[in-house]
N, C-alpha and C. Protein backbone atom coordinates (compact mmCIF):
# COMPACT_ATOMS: atom_id res chain seq x y z
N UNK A 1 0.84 -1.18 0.00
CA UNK A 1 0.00 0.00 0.00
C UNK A 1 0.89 1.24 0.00
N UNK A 2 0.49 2.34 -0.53
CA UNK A 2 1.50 3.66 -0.79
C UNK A 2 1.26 4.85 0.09
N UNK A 3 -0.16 4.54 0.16
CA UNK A 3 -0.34 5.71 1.18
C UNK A 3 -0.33 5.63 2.57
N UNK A 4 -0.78 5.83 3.22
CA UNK A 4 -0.75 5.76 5.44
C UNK A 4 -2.59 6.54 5.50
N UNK A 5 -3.13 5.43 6.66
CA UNK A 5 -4.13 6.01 7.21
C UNK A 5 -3.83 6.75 8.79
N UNK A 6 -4.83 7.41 8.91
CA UNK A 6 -4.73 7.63 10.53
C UNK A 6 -6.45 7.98 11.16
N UNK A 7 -7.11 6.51 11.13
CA UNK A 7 -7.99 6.40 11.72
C UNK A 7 -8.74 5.65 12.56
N UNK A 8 -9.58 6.50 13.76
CA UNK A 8 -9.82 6.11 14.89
C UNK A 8 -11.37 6.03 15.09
N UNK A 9 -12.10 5.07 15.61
CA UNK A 9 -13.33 4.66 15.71
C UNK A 9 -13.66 4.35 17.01
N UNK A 10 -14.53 5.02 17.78
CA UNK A 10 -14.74 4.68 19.39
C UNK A 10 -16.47 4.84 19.90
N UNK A 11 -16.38 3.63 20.24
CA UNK A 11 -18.14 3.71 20.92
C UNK A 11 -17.68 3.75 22.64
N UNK A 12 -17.83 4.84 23.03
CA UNK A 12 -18.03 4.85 24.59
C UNK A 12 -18.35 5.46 25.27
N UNK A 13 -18.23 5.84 26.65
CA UNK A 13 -19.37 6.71 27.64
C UNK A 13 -17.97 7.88 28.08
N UNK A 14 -18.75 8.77 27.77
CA UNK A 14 -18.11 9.93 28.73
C UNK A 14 -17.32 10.12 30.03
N UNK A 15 -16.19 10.59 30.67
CA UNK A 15 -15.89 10.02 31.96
C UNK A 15 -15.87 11.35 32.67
N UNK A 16 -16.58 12.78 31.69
CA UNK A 16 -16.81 13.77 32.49
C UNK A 16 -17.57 15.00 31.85
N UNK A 17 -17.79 15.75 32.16
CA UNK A 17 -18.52 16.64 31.37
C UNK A 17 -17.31 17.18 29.95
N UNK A 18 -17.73 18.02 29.23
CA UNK A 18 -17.46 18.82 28.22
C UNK A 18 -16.70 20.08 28.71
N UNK A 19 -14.89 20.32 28.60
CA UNK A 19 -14.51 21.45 29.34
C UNK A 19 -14.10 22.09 27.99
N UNK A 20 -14.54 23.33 28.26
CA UNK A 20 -14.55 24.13 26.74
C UNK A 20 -13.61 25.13 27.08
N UNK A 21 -12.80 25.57 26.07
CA UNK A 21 -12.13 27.02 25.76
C UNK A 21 -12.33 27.39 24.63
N UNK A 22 -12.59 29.09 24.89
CA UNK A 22 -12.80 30.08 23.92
C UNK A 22 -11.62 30.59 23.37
N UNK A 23 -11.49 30.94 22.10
CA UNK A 23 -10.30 31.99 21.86
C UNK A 23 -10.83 32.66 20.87
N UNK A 24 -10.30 33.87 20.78
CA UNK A 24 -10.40 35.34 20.45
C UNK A 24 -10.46 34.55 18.45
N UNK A 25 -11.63 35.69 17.68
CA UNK A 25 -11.87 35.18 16.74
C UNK A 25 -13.05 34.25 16.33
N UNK A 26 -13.87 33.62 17.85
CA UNK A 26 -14.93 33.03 17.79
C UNK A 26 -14.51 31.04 17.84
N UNK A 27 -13.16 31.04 18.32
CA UNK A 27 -13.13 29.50 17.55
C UNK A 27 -13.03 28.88 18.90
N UNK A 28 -13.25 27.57 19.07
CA UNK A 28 -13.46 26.98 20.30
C UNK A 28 -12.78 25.37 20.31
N UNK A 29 -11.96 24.94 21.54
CA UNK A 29 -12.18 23.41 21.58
C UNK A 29 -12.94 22.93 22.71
N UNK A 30 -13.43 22.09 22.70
CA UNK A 30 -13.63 21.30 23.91
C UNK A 30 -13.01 20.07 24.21
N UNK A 31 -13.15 19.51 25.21
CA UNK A 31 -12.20 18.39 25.47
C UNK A 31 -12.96 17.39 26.79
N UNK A 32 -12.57 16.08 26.58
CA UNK A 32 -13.25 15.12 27.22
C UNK A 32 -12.88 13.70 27.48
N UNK A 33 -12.79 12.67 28.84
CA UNK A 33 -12.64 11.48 27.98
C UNK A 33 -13.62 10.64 27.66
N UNK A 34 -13.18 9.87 26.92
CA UNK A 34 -14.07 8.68 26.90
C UNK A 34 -13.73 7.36 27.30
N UNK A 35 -14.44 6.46 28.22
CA UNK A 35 -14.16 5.22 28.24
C UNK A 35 -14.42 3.95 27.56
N UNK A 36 -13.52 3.00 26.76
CA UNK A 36 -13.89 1.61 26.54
C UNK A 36 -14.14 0.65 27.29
N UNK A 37 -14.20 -0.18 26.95
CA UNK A 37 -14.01 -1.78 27.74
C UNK A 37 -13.81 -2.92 26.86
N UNK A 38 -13.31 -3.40 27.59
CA UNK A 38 -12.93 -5.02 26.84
C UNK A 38 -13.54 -5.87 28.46
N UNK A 39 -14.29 -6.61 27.81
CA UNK A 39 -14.58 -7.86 28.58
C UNK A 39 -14.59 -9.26 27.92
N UNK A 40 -14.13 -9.93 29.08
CA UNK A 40 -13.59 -11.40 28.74
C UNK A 40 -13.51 -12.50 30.31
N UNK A 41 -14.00 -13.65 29.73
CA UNK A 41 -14.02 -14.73 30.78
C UNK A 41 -12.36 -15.67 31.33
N UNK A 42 -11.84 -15.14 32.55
CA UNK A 42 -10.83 -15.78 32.51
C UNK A 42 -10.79 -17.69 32.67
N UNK A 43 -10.06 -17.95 31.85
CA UNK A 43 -10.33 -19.48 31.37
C UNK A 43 -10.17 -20.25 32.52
N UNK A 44 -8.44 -19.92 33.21
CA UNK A 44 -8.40 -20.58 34.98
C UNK A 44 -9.33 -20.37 36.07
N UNK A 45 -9.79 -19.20 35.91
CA UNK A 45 -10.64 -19.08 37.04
C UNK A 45 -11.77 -19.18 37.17
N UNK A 46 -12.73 -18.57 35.55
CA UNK A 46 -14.08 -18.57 35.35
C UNK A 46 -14.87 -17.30 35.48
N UNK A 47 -13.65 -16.35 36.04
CA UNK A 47 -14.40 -15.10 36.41
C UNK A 47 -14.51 -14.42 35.34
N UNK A 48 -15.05 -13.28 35.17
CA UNK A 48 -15.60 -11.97 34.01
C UNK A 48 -14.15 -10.56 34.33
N UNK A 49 -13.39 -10.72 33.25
CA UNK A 49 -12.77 -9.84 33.87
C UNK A 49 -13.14 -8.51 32.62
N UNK A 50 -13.14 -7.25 33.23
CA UNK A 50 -13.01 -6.21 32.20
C UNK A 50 -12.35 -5.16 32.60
N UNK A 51 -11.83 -4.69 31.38
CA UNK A 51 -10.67 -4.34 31.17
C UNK A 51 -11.44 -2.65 30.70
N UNK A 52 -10.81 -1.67 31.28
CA UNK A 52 -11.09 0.12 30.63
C UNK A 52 -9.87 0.97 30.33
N UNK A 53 -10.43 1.07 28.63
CA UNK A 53 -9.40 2.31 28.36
C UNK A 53 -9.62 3.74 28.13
N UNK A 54 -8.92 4.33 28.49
CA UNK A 54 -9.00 5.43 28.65
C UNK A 54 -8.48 6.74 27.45
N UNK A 55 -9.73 7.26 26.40
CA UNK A 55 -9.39 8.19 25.12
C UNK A 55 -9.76 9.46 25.96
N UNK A 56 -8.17 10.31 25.30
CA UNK A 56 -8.39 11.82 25.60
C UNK A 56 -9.37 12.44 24.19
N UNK A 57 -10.44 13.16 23.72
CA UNK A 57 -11.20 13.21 22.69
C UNK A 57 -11.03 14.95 22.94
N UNK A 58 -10.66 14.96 21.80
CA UNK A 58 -10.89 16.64 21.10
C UNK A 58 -11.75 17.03 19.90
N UNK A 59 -12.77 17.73 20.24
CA UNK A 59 -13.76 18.50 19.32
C UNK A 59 -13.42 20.15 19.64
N UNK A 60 -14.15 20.69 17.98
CA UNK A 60 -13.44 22.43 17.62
C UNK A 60 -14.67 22.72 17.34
N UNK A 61 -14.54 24.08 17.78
CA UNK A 61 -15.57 25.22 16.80
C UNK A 61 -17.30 24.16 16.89
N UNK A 62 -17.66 24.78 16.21
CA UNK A 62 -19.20 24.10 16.42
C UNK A 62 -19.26 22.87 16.92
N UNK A 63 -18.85 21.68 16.73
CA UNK A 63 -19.21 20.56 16.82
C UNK A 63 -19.12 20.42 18.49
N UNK A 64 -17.53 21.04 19.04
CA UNK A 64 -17.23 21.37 20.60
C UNK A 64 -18.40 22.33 21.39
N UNK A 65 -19.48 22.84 20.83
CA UNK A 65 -20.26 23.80 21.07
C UNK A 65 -21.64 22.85 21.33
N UNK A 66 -22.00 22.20 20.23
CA UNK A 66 -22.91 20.92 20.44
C UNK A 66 -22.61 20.06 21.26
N UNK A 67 -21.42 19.62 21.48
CA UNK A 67 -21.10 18.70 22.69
C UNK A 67 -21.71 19.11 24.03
N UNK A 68 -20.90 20.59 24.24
CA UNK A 68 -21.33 21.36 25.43
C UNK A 68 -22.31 21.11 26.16
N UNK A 69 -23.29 21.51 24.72
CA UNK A 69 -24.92 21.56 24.75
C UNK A 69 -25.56 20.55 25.10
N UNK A 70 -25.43 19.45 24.76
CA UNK A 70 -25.87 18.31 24.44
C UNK A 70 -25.51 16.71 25.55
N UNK A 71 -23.81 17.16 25.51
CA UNK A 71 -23.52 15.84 26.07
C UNK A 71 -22.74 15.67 27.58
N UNK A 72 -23.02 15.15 28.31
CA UNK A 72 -22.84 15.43 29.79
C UNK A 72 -22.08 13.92 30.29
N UNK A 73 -21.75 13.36 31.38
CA UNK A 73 -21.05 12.30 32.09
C UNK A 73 -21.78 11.22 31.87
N UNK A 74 -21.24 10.37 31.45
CA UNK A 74 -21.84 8.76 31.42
C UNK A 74 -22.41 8.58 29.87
N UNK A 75 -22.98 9.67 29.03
CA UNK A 75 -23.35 9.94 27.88
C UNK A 75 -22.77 8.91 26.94
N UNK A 76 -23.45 7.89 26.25
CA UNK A 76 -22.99 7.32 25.27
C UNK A 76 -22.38 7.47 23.75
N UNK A 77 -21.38 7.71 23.23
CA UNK A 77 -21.41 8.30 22.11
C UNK A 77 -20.33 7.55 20.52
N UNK A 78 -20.75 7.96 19.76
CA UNK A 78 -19.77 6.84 18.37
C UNK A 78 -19.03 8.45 17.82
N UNK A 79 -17.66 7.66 18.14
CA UNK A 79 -16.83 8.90 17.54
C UNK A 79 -15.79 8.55 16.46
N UNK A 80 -15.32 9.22 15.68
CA UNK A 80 -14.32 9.13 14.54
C UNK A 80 -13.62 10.14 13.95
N UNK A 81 -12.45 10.08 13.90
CA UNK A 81 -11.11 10.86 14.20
C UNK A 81 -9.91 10.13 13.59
N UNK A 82 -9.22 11.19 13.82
CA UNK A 82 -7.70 10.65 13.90
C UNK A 82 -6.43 10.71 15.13
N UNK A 83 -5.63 10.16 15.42
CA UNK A 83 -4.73 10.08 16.46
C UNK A 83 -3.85 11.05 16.57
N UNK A 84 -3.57 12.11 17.72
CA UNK A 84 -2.64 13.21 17.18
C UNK A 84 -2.00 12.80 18.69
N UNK A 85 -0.75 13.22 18.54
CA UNK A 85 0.32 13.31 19.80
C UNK A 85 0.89 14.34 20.24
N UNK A 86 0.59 15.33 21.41
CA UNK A 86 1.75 16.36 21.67
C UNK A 86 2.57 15.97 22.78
N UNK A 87 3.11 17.18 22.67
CA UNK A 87 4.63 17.10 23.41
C UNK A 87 4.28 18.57 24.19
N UNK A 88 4.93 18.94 25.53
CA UNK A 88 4.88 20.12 26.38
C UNK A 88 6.60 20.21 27.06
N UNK A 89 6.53 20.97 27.82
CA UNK A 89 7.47 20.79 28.78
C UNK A 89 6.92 21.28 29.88
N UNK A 90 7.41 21.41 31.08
CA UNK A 90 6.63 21.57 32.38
C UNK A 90 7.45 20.91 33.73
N UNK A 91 7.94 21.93 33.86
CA UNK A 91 9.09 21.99 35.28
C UNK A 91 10.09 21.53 34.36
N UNK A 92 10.85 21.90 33.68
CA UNK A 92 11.82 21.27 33.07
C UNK A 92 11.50 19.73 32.59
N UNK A 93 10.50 18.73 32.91
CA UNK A 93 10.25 17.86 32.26
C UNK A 93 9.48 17.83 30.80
N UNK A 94 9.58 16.43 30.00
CA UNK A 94 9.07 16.89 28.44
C UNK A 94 7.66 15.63 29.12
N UNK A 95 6.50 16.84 28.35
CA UNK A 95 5.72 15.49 28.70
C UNK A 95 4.57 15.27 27.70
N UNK A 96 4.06 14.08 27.07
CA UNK A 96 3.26 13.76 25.68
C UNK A 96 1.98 13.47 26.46
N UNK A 97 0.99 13.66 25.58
CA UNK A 97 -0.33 13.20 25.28
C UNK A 97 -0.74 12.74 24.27
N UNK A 98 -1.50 11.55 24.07
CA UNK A 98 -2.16 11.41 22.81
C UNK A 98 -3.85 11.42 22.76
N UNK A 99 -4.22 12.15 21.89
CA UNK A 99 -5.70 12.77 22.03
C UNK A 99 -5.93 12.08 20.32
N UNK A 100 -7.41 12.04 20.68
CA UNK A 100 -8.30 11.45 19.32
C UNK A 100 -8.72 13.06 18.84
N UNK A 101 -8.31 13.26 17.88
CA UNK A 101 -8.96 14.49 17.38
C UNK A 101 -10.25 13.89 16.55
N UNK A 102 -11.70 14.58 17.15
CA UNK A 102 -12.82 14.37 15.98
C UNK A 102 -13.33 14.94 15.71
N UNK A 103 -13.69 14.55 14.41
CA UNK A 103 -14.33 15.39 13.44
C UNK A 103 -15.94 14.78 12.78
N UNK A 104 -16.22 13.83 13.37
CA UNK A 104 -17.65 13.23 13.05
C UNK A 104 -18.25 12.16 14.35
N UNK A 105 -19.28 12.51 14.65
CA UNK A 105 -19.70 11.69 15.99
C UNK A 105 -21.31 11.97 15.87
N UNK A 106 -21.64 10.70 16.45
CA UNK A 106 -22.72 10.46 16.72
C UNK A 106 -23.25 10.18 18.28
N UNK A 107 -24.28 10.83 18.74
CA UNK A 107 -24.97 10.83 19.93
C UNK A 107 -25.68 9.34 20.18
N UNK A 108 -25.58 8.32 20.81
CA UNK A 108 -26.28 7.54 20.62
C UNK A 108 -26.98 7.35 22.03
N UNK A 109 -26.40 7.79 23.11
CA UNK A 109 -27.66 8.10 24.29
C UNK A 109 -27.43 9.23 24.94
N UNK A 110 -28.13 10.15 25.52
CA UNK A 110 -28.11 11.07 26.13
C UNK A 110 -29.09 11.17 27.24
N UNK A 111 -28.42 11.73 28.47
CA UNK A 111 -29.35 12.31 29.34
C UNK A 111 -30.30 13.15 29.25
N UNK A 112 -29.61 14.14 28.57
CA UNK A 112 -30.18 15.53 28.66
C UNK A 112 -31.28 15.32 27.56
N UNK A 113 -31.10 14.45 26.56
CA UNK A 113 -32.39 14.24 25.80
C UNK A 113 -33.25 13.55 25.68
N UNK A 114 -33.07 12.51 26.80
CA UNK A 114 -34.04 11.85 27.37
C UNK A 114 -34.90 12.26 28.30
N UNK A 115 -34.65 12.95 29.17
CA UNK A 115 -35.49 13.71 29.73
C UNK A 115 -36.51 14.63 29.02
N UNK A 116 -36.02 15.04 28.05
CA UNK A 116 -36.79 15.75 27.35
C UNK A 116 -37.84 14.98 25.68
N UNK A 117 -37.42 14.12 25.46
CA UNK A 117 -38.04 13.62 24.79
C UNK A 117 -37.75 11.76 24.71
N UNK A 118 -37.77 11.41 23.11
CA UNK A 118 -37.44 10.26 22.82
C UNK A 118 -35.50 9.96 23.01
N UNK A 119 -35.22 8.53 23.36
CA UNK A 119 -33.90 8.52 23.55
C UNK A 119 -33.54 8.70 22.06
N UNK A 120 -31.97 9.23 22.50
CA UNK A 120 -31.33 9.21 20.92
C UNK A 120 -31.16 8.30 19.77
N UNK A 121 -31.31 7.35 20.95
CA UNK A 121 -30.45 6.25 19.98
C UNK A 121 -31.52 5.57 19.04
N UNK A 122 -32.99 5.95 19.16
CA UNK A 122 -34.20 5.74 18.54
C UNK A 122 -33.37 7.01 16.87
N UNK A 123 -33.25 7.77 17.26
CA UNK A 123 -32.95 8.54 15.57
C UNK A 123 -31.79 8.33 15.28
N UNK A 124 -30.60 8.25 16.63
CA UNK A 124 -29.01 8.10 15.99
C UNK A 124 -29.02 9.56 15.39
N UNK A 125 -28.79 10.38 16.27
CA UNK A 125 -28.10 11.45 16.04
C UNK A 125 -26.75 11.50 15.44
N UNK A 126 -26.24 12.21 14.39
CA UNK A 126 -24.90 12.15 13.93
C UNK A 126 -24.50 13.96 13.80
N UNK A 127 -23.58 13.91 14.02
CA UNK A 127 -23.24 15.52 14.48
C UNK A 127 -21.65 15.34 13.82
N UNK A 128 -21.71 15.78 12.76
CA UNK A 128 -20.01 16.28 12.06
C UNK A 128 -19.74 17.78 12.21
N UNK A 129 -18.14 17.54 11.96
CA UNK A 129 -17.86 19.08 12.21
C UNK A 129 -17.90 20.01 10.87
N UNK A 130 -18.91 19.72 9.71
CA UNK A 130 -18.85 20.47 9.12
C UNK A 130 -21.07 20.21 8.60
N UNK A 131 -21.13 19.87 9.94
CA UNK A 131 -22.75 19.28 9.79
C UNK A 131 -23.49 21.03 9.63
N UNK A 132 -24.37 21.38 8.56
CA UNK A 132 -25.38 22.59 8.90
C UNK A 132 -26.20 22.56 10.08
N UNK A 133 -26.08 23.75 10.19
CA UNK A 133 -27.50 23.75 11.71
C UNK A 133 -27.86 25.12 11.54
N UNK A 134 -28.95 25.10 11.51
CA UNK A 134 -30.39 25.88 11.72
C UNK A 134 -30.47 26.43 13.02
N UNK A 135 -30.27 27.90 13.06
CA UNK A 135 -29.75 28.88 14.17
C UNK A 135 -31.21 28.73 14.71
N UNK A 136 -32.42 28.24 13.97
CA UNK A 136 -33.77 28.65 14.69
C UNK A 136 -34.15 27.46 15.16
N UNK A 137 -33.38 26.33 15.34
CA UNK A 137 -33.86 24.73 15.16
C UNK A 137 -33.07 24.67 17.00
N UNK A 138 -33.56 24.26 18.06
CA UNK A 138 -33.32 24.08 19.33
C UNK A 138 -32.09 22.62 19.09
N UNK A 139 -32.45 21.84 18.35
CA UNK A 139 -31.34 20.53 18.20
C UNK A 139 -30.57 20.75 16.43
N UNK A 140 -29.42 20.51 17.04
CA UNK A 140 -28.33 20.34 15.83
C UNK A 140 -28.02 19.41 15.23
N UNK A 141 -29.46 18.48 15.00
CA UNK A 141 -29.23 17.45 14.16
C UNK A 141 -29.91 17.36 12.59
């Protein structure tokens, strides 16, 4: 193959709210994790063991704005991205992160919209970062 992919696919629950920053110009990220799991029966023992990983998830500009709005702790959601890595320094140490940058996600349960109506996962909300929305429409789907 000639070319290189860099893509990331994640169904999981929120492990905290939506922490947003503004910057000058109108543009925004938000930031969040999400948790997996792997579960599996250990063969010697018989027990259920499961296993959680832990994605740092970055959304920009509108789509980080709908999150806000929309998606809160425990929140179920299908995300897709790509893998980005930084680097800092901090006290004289160098120190990395690797964050899922996304750019297309889907709501598939929500609190906040269950309370208020039908669950999501009845329409499968899908929310991209270049999705239209209707400034007069209360949901951005």
């Amino acid at each position: 193959m000639a070319g290189t992919l860099n893509k990331v696919m994640l169904i999981g629950h929120l492990g905290d709210e939506v922490k947003m920053h503004y910057f000058d110009g109108g543009n925004s990220i938000g930031r969040f994790p999400i948790a997996t799991n792997e579960s599996y029966t250990n063969k010697q023992t018989g027990a259920k063991v499961t296993n959680t990983e832990w994605h740092n998830v970055v959304v920009r500009n509108k789509l980080a704005e709908i999150c806000e709005k929309y998606l809160s702790k425990g929140d179920k959601v299908y995300c897709e991205g790509r893998i980005k890595t930084r680097q800092w320094e901090q006290e004289g140490q160098k120190r990395y992160t690797t964050e899922i940058h996304v750019v297309d996600m889907t709501f598939l349960s929500t609190k906040k919209n269950s309370e208020s109506g039908p669950p999501v996962a009845d329409k499968q909300k899908n929310v991209g970062a270049d999705s239209p929305v209707d400034e007069n429409d209360d949901l951005p789907f």
